[in-house]
Structure formats: C-alpha cells, structure tokens
Protein backbone atom coordinates (compact mmCIF):
# COMPACT_ATOMS: atom_id res chain seq x y z
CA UNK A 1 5.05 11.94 -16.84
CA UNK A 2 3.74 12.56 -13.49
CA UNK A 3 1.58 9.38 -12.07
CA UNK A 4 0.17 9.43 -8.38
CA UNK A 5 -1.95 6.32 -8.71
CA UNK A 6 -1.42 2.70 -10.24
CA UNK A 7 -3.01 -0.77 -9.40
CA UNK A 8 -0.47 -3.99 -9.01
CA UNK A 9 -0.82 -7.81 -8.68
CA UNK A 10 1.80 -8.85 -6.03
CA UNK A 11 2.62 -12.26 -5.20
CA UNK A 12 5.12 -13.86 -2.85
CA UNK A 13 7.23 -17.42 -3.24
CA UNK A 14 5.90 -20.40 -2.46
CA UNK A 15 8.12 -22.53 -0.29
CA UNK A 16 9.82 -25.71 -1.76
CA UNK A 17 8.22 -28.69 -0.78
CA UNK A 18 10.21 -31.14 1.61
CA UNK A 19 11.68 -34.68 0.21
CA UNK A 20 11.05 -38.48 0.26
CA UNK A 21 14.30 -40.26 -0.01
CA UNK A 22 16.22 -42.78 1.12
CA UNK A 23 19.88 -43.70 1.73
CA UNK A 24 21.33 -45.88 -0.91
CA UNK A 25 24.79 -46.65 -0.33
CA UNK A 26 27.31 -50.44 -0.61
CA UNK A 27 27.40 -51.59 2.65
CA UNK A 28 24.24 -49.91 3.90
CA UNK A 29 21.38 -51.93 3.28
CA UNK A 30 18.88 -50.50 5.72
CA UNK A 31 19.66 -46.65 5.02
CA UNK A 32 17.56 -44.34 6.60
CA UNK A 33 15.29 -41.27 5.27
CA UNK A 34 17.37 -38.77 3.82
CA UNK A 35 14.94 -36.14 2.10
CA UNK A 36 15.65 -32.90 2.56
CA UNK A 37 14.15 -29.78 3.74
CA UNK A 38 12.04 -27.33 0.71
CA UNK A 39 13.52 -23.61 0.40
CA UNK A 40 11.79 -20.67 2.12
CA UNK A 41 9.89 -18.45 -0.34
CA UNK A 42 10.83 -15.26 -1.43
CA UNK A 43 9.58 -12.07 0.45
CA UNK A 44 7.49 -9.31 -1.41
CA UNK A 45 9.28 -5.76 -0.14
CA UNK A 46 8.69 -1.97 -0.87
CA UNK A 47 11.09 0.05 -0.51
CA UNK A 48 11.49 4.08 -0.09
CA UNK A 49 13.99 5.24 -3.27
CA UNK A 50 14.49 9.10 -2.99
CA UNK A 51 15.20 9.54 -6.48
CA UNK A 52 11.49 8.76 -7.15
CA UNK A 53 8.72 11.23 -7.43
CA UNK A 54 6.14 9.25 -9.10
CA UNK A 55 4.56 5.86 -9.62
CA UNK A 56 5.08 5.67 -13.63
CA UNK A 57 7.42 2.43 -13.84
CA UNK A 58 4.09 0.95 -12.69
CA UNK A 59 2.10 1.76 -15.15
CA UNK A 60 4.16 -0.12 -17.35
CA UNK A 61 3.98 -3.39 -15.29
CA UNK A 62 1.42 -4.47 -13.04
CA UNK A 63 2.48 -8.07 -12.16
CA UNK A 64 5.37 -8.15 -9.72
CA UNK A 65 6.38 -12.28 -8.07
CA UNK A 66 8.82 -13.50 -5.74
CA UNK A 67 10.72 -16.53 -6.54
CA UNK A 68 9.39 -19.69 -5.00
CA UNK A 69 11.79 -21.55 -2.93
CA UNK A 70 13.19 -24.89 -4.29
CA UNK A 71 12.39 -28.31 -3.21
CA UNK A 72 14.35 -30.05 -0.90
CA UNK A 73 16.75 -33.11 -2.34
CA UNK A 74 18.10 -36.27 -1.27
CA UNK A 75 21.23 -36.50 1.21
CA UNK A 76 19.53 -34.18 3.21
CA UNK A 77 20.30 -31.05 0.76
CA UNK A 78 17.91 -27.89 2.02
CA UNK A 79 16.33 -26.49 -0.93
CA UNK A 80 17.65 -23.14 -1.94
CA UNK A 81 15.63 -20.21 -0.94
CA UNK A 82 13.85 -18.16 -3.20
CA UNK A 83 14.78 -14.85 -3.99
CA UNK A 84 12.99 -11.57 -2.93
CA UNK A 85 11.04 -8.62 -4.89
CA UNK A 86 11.89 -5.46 -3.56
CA UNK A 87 9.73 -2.80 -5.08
CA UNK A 88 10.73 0.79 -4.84
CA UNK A 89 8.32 3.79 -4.25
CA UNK A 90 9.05 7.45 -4.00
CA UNK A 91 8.37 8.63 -0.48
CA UNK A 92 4.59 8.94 0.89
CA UNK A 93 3.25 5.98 -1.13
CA UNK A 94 0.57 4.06 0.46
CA UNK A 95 -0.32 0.67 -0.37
CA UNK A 96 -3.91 -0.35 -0.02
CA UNK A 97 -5.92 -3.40 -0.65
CA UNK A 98 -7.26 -2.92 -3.98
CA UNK A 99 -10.91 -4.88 -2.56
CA UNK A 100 -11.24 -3.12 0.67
CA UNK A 101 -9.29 -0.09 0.48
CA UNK A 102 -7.76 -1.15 3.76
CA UNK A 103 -4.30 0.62 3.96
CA UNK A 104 -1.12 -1.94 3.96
CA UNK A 105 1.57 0.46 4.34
CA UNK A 106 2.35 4.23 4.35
CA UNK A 107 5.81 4.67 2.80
CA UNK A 108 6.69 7.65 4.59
CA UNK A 109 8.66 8.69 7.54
CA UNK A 110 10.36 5.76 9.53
CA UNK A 111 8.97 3.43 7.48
CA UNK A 112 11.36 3.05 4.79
CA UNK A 113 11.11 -0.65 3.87
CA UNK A 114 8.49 -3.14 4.63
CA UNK A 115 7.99 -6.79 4.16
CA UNK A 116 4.19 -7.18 2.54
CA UNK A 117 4.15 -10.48 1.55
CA UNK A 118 6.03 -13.07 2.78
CA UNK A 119 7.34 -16.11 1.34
CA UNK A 120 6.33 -19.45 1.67
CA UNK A 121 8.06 -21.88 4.65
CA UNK A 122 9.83 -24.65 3.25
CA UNK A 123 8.50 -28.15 3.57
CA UNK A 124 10.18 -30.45 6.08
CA UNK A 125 11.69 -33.61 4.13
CA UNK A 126 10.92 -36.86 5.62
CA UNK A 127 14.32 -37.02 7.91
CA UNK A 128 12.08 -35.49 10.32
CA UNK A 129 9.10 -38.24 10.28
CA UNK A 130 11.10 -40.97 11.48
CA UNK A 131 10.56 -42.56 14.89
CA UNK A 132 10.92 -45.84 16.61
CA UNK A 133 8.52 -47.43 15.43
CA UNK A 134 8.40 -45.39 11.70
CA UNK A 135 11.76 -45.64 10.50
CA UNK A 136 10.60 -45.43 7.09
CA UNK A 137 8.24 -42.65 6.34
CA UNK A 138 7.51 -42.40 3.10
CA UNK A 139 5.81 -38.92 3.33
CA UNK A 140 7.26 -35.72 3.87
CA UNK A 141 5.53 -31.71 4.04
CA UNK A 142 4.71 -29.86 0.95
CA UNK A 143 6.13 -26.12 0.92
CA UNK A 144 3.45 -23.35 2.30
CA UNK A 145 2.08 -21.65 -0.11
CA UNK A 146 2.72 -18.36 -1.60
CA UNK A 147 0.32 -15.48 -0.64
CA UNK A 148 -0.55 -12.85 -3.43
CA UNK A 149 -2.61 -9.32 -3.01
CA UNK A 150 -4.25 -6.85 -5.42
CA UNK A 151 -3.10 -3.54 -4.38
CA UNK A 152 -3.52 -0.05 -5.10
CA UNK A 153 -0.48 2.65 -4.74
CA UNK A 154 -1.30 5.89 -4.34
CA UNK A 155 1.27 8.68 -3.74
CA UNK A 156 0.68 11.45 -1.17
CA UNK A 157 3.52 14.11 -1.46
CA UNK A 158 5.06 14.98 1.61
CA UNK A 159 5.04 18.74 2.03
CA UNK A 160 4.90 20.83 5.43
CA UNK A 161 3.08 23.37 3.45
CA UNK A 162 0.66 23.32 0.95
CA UNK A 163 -0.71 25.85 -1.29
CA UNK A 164 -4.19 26.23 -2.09
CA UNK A 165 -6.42 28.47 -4.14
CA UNK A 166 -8.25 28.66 -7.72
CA UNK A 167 -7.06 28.21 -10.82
CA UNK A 168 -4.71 31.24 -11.99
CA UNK A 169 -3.95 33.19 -8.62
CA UNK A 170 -0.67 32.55 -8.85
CA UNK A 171 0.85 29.75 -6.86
CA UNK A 172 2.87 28.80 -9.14
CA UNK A 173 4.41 32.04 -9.32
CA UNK A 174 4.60 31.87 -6.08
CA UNK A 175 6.05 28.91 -5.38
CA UNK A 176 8.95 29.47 -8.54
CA UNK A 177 9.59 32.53 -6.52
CA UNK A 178 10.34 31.37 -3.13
CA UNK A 179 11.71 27.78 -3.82
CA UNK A 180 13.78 25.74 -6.51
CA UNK A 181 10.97 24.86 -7.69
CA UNK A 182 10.07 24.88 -11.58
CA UNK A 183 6.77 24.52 -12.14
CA UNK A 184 5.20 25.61 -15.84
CA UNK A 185 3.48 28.89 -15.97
CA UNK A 186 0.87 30.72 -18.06
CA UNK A 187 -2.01 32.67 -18.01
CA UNK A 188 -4.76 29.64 -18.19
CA UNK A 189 -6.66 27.17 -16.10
CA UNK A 190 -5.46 23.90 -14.53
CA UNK A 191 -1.70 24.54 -15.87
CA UNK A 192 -0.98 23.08 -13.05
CA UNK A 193 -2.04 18.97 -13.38
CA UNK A 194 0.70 17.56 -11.17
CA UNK A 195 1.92 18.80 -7.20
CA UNK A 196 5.40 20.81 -7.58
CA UNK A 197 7.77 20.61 -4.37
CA UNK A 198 10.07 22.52 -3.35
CA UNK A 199 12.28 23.79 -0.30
CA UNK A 200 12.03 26.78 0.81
CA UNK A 201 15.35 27.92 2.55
CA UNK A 202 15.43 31.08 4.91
CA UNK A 203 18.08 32.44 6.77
CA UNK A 204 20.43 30.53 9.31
CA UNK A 205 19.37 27.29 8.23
CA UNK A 206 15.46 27.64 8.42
CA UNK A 207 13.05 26.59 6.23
CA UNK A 208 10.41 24.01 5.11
CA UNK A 209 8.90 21.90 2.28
CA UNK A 210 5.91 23.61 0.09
CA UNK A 211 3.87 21.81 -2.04
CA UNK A 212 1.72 23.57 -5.06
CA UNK A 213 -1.25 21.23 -5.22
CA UNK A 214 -2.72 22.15 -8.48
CA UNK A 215 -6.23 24.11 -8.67
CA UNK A 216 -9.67 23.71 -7.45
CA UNK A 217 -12.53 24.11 -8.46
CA UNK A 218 -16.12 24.00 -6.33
CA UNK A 219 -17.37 20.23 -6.23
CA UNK A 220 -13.89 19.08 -6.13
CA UNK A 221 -14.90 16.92 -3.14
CA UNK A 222 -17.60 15.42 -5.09
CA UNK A 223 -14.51 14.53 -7.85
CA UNK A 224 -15.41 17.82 -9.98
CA UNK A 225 -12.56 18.50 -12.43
CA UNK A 226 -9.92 16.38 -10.94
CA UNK A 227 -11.11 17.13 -7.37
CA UNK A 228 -9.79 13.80 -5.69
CA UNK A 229 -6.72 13.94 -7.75
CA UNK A 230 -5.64 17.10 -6.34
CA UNK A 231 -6.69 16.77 -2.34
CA UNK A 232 -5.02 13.52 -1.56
CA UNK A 233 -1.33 15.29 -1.90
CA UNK A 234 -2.72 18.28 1.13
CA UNK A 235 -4.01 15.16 3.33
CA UNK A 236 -0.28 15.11 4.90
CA UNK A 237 0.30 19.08 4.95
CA UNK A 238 0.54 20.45 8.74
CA UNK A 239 -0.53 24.05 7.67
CA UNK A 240 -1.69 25.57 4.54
CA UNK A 241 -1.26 29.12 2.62
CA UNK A 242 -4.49 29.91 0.83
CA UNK A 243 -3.52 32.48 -1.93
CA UNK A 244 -6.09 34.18 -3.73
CA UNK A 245 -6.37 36.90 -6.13
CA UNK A 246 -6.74 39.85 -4.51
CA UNK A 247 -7.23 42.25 -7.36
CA UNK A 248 -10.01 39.74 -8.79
CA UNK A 249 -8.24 40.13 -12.15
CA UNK A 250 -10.53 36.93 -13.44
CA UNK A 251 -13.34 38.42 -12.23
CA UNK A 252 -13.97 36.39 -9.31
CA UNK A 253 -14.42 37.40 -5.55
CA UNK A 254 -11.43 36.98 -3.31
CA UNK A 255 -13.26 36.18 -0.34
CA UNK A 256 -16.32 33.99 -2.20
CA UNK A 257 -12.78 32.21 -2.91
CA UNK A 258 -11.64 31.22 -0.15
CA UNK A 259 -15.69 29.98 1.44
CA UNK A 260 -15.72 27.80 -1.55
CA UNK A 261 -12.04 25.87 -1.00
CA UNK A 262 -12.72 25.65 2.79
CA UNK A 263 -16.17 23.97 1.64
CA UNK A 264 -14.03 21.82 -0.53
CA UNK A 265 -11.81 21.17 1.98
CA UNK A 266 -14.46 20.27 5.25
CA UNK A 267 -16.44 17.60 2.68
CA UNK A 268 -13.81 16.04 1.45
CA UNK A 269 -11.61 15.66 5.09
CA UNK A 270 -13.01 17.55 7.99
CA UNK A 271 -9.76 17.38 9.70
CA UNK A 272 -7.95 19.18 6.58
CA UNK A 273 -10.23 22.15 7.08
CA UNK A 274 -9.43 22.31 11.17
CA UNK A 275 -5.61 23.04 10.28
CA UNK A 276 -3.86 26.13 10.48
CA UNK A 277 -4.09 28.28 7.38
CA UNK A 278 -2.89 31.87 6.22
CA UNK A 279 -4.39 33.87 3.63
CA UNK A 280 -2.36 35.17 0.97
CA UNK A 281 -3.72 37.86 -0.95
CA UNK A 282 -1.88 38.16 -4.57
CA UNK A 283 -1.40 40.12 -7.66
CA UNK A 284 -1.48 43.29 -4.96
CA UNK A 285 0.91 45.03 -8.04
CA UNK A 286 -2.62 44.96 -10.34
CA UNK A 287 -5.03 47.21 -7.20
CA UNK A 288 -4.85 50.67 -8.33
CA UNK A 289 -4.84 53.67 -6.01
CA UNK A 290 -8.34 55.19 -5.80
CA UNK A 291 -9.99 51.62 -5.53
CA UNK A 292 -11.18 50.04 -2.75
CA UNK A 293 -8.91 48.12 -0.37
CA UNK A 294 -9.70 44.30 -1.11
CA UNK A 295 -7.26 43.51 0.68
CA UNK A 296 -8.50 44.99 3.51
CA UNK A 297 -11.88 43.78 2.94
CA UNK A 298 -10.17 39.76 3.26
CA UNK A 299 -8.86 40.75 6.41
CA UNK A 300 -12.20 42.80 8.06
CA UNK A 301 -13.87 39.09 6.76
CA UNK A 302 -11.26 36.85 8.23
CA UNK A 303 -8.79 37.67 10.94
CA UNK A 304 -11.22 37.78 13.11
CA UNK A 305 -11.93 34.06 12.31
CA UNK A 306 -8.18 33.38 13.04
CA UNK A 307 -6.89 33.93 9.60
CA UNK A 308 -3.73 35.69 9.23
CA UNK A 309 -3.63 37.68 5.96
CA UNK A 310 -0.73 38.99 4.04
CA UNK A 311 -1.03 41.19 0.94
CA UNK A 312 1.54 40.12 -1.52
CA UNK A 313 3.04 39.85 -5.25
CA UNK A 314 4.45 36.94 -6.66
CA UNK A 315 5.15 39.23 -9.63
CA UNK A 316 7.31 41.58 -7.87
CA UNK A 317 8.31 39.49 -4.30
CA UNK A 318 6.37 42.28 -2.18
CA UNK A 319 5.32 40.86 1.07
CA UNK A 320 6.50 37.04 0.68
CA UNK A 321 9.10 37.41 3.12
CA UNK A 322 6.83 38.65 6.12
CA UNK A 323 4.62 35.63 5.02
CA UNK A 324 7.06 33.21 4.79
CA UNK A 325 8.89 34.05 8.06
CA UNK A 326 5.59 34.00 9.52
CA UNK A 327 4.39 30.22 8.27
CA UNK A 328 8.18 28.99 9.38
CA UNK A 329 7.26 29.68 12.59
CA UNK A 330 4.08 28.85 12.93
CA UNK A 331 5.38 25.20 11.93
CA UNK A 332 7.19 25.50 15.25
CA UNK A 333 4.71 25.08 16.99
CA UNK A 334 3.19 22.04 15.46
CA UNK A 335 4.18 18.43 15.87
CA UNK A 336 7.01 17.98 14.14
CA UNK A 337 6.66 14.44 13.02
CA UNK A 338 5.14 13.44 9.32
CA UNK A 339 1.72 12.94 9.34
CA UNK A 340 1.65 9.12 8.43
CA UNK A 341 -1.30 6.79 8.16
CA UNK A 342 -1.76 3.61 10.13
CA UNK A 343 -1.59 0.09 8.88
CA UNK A 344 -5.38 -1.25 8.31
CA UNK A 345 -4.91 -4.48 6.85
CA UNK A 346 -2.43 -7.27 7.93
CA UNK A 347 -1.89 -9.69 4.66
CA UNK A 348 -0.81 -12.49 7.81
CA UNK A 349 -4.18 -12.90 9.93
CA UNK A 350 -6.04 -11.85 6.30
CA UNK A 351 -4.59 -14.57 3.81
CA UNK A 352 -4.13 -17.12 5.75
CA UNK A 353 -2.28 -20.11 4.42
CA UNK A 354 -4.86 -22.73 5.35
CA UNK A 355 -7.39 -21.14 3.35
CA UNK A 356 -6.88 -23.12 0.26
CA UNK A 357 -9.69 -23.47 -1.67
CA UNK A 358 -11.13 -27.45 -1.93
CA UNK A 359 -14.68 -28.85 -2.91
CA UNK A 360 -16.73 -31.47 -0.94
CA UNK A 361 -19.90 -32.31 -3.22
CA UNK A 362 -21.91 -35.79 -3.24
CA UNK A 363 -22.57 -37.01 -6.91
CA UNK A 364 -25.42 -38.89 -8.29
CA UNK A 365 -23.93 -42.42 -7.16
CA UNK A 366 -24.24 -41.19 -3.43
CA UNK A 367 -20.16 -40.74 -3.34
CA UNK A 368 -18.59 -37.84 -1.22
CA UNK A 369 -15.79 -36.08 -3.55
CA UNK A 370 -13.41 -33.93 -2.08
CA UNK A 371 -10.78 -32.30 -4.54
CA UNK A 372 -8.42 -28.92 -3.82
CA UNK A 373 -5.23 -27.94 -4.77
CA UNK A 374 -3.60 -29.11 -1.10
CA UNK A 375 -5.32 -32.29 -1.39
CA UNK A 376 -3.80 -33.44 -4.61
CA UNK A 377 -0.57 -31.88 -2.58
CA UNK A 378 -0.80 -33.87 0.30
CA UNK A 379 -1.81 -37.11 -1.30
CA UNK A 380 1.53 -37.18 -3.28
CA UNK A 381 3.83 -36.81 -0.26
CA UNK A 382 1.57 -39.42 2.04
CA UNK A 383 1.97 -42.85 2.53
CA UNK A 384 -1.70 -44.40 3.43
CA UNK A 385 -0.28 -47.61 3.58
CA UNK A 386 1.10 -47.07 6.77
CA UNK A 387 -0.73 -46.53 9.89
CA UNK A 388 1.58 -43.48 10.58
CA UNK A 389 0.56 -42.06 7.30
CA UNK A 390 -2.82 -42.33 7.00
CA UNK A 391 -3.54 -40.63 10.97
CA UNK A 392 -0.99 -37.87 9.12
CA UNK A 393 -3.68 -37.26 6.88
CA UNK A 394 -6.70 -37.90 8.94
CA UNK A 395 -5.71 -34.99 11.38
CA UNK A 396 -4.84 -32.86 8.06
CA UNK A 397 -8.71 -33.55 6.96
CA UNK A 398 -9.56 -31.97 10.16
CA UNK A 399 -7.55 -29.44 10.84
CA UNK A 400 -8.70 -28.23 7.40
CA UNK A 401 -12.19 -28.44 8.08
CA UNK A 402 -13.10 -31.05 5.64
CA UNK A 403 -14.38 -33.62 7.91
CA UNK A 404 -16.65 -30.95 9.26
CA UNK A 405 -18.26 -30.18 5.94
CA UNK A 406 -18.69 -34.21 5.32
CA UNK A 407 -20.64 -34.27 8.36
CA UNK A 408 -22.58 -31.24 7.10
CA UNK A 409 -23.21 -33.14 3.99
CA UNK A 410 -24.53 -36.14 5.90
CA UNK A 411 -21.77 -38.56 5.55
CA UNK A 412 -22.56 -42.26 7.68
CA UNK A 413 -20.57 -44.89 8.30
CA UNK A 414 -19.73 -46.88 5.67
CA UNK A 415 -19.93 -44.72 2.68
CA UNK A 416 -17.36 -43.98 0.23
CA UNK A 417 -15.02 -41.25 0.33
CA UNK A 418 -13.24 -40.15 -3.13
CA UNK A 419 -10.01 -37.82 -3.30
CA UNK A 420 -9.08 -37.81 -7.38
CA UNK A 421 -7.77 -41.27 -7.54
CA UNK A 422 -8.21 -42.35 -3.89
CA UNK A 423 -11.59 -44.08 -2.69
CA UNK A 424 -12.11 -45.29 1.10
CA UNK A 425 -14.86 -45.47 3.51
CA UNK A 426 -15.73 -42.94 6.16
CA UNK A 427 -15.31 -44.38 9.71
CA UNK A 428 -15.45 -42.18 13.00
C-alpha cells in the first residue's frame, strides 16, 4: 500500500526531577544535602531509512513518546536518562505542524536525521542549593518538561524528472520502457494512483531519476480527482517531460492537453509552471500516412514558446533515446542540488517550556487562587519555611508571570493568596 500522507502525535521525555536528601551515616551527625541530579529526557528524532518509500507504518500508529528521564536519588546518584524515539521516513518527507502548516523539517538531501523534539533537562537535586548560610535546603528543581507536537508527514518523491500528462497517454509505458521501473498498465483511467520511480541509466555512467506522477485531470489545482494528491510529488522535479497523445486515440486534443496541465500547473505553484519542460508526443505508431501531421501541429504551437518536442512510441521505443539524451543534458545545466524546503517552524522559541498552563481566579470569599500543573510541582520540592525557600518561590511567581496577573486581578495588601493547600497573604 502506497501512503504519502499521515498525521502523528509526537512527544518528547520529560526530565527527571532533582532530589531532597540528606546524608545519614554513624559518625556523621550533621550530613549534608545529598539529592541527586533528575535524568535528561529523551529526544524525539526522524530519521532518513532508504528502504522506505512510503509513510504506511504510520497509519497504523499515530502516537510516538520519548522516555522521560528518571529522577535523581540520594548519595548524589544522577537520574538515568531517558531514552530516544527515532522515527524513520523514506526520503523527501516533510514534517509540518499539523495547526499551522508551518514546515518542521524536509527529510531530503543533507538532512538525514534531525532532532524535533527535545527532551526534558534534568532537575538539579538539592546538593546544589546549599550555601553558607543554607546548609540545609530542603528544596531541589523539578525536571523540565517534555514538549509534544501534532504533526503532519507528507512525502514528496524525489525525482529529477517528472512526467506529466492525462490519463492514458502512456507514461507508464513510458517510464517501464526506459527505467526499472514496474508500474501497472492497462488501457483505463487513473491506473496510475501512486508516483513510480525509477533510474534511468544511459551510456558511460549518465543518467537521472524519473518520476511518473499519476494523471491529471483539469481542476486538479482546485483538488479535482485527486488533484493535490498527485502535484505535491512534481513540487521537487527540476524539469518535466509532458507526454501527450499525439494520435488523440481517446479523442482528445494533443495540444488543448497540454494548455490545460500548464493551467493546472501555474494555479496550483506558479514556480512549477516556470520550469523547463519538453513535450513528448506519443502513440506516433497509431498516425497513419495520409493524415495530418499532429505532431507537427504540437510543434508549429509550441517550439516557438520554448518547448522542445519529440515524436515518440512507448509501444515500439521510437524516438525515446533522442528525448532522453536530450533531458540528461538539459539537467546539466540546472542546479544540481535537491530542491529542499526550508524550516518554518522552530518547536524551541514555539513551545516554550515556561508556558505551562496555571489559573489565577478570585472566588466568592474575595480569595486569589492560583493552581497549574508547575505550581503543585514546585510546591512539593520548596521549603517555605525557610527564608531561602520562600524568595525561591517568590522570584518563580514572577518569572512566570503570576504576580503580574494578581495585580491585574486587583490584589492589595493584605489579602489572601491560595495555592491548593497553601494560603498566605500578598505583600509587595
């Protein structure tokens, strides 16, 4: 089964939080902090595997999590880290942000592995709190948390060439004829529901990849058919053979053809119909002596527009070679590197760690409550007995922007502050 698209729930480690502990040994009474340091989160990777063509194994699953790291442990014993995800993709995959659309990664080219997601930093234990005049903190720094992203994959093939044309003119034939290509043949529309690759090799070494993107049909831009299936796999082709059929065995006409793609082509991506493109005309073995030229007729209409057009036969090989000869070295004179798509959205600056989500309402008895997942966090690993403690947490309330929103709420002097089991009164 051939699958160019799939939607996946990724999600990185979170780090181990740090420990509280204490030295307890005979002969050491006053024993100093000994908690050790959380884990570091595992890492969400993807990963180029050549031996995939297509996103199916993700169809099956659509959840994919790191390990979280673990917490840290008395005696000063680091946490161990959590274990990575590597997720592998054939080649061309990009990775968007399911919500914006934003592009994460393109899989393609240099790029062969990529950290999305990363884990998590560990939690420092309280060793590290401990000063002159705090020898015994009794607080220590939960693990960061783990970031997680909807994304969409979406496979582009990458292909030098592409081949494009209507339904039944013969690209597949075409392609079976001048790669190792296999692609399934008959004599009826949209046969072709999945790109077919394959290598074209010429003589003393040359060659290039061709890619039979399956069939058109006019308002493919607009999605028609399975318009937007089939044009993302030409968005990284450098030059394209249009093949049409010449003899207009389905009744069509060659060169209304070819306006109707290239209209295809300039609304979906204006850029795809601005590169370099030979005609092909096929099925030249079914014009019959007597007729009129069409193939002619293509080329009165087009070479002068800068088309190149070949009269060929997939049926009987006629004419291929002058055509392919003549793409190979056209593709000389192109950039050679893979067209690749930039990075659009950066999961560091765009989930970042401090946004936690947290709550500051006042209820009916004129109390401020503040609740939130790093709250109830921080609370556990603070000691607001101590001076050293509780100005730990008042520069956490801060640096969060939870003081701010107090103030926004009208908190005064005096009035009562309530974190889940925690009440105090709000003093500047």
């Amino acid at each position: 089964m051939f699958a160019d698209r799939a939607k996946i729930f990724i999600k990185s480690g979170k780090g181990g939080d740090g420990h509280v502990s204490f030295r307890r040994e005979l002969y050491v009474p006053n024993g100093g902090p000994d908690g050790g340091d959380g884990g570091k989160g595992g890492d969400v990777i993807f990963e180029i595997d050549d031996g995939l063509n297509t996103l199916v194994d993700f169809r099956h699953r659509s959840k994919y999590c790191a390990e979280p790291g673990e917490n840290g442990k008395k005696k000063r014993c680091h946490g161990a880290n959590g274990k990575d995800i590597v997720l592998r993709v054939p080649e061309g995959t990009i990775v968007r942000e399911a919500e914006t659309g934003k592009i994460v990664a393109d899989m393609s080219g240099d790029n062969r592995r990529q950290i999305i997601l990363k884990g998590g930093k560990g939690g420092l234990g309280n060793q590290h709190f401990a000063t002159a005049t705090m020898q015994v903190p009794k607080y220590a720094q939960p693990g960061q948390p783990a970031q997680e992203l909807w994304v969409n994959l979406e496979l582009k093939v990458i292909a030098d060439v592409g081949l494009l044309g209507f339904p039944n003119v013969g690209k597949s034939t075409f392609l079976s004829r001048v790669t190792n290509a296999n692609p399934k043949i008959a004599n009826y529309h949209f046969t072709t529901l999945a790109p077919n690759l394959g290598v074209v090799d010429l003589a003393d070494g040359e060659g290039f990849v061709l890619a039979d993107i399956p069939g058109l049909i006019e308002g493919a831009s607009l999605g028609a058919g399975l318009g937007h299936e089939f044009l993302r796999h030409i968005e990284r082709t450098k030059m394209m053979i249009h093949v049409v059929d010449a003899a207009g065995s389905e009744g069509r006409d060659p060169i209304d053809d070819i306006y109707k793609i290239n209209s295809e082509l300039e609304k979906y991506n204006a850029d795809l119909a601005k590169r370099p493109q030979v005609i092909a005309a096929n099925k030249t073995d079914l014009i019959y002596e007597g007729d009129e030229d069409p193939v002619e007729r293509i080329r009165a209409e087009f070479e002068p527009k800068g088309y190149k057009v070949f009269a060929i036969s997939g049926a009987t090989g006629a004419g291929i070679q002058d055509l392919l000869w003549y793409v190979n070295n056209e593709l000389k004179k192109l950039d050679t590197k893979p067209i690749t798509f930039a990075q659009e959205f950066f999961p560091e600056d765009e989930l970042l760690v401090a946004d936690l989500p947290y709550t500051v309402e006042k209820d009916e008895d004129g109390v401020f409550v503040v609740e939130g997942p790093k709250i109830e966090k921080m609370l556990g690993y603070t000691n607001l007995d101590s001076e050293k403690g509780f100005r730990f947490f008042q520069n956490f309330l801060k640096e969060t922007g939870i003081l701010e929103k107090l103030e926004e709420l009208g908190v005064q002097e005096g009035d009562t502050i309530r974190m889940y089991g925690l009440s105090f009164e709000y003093f500047k």
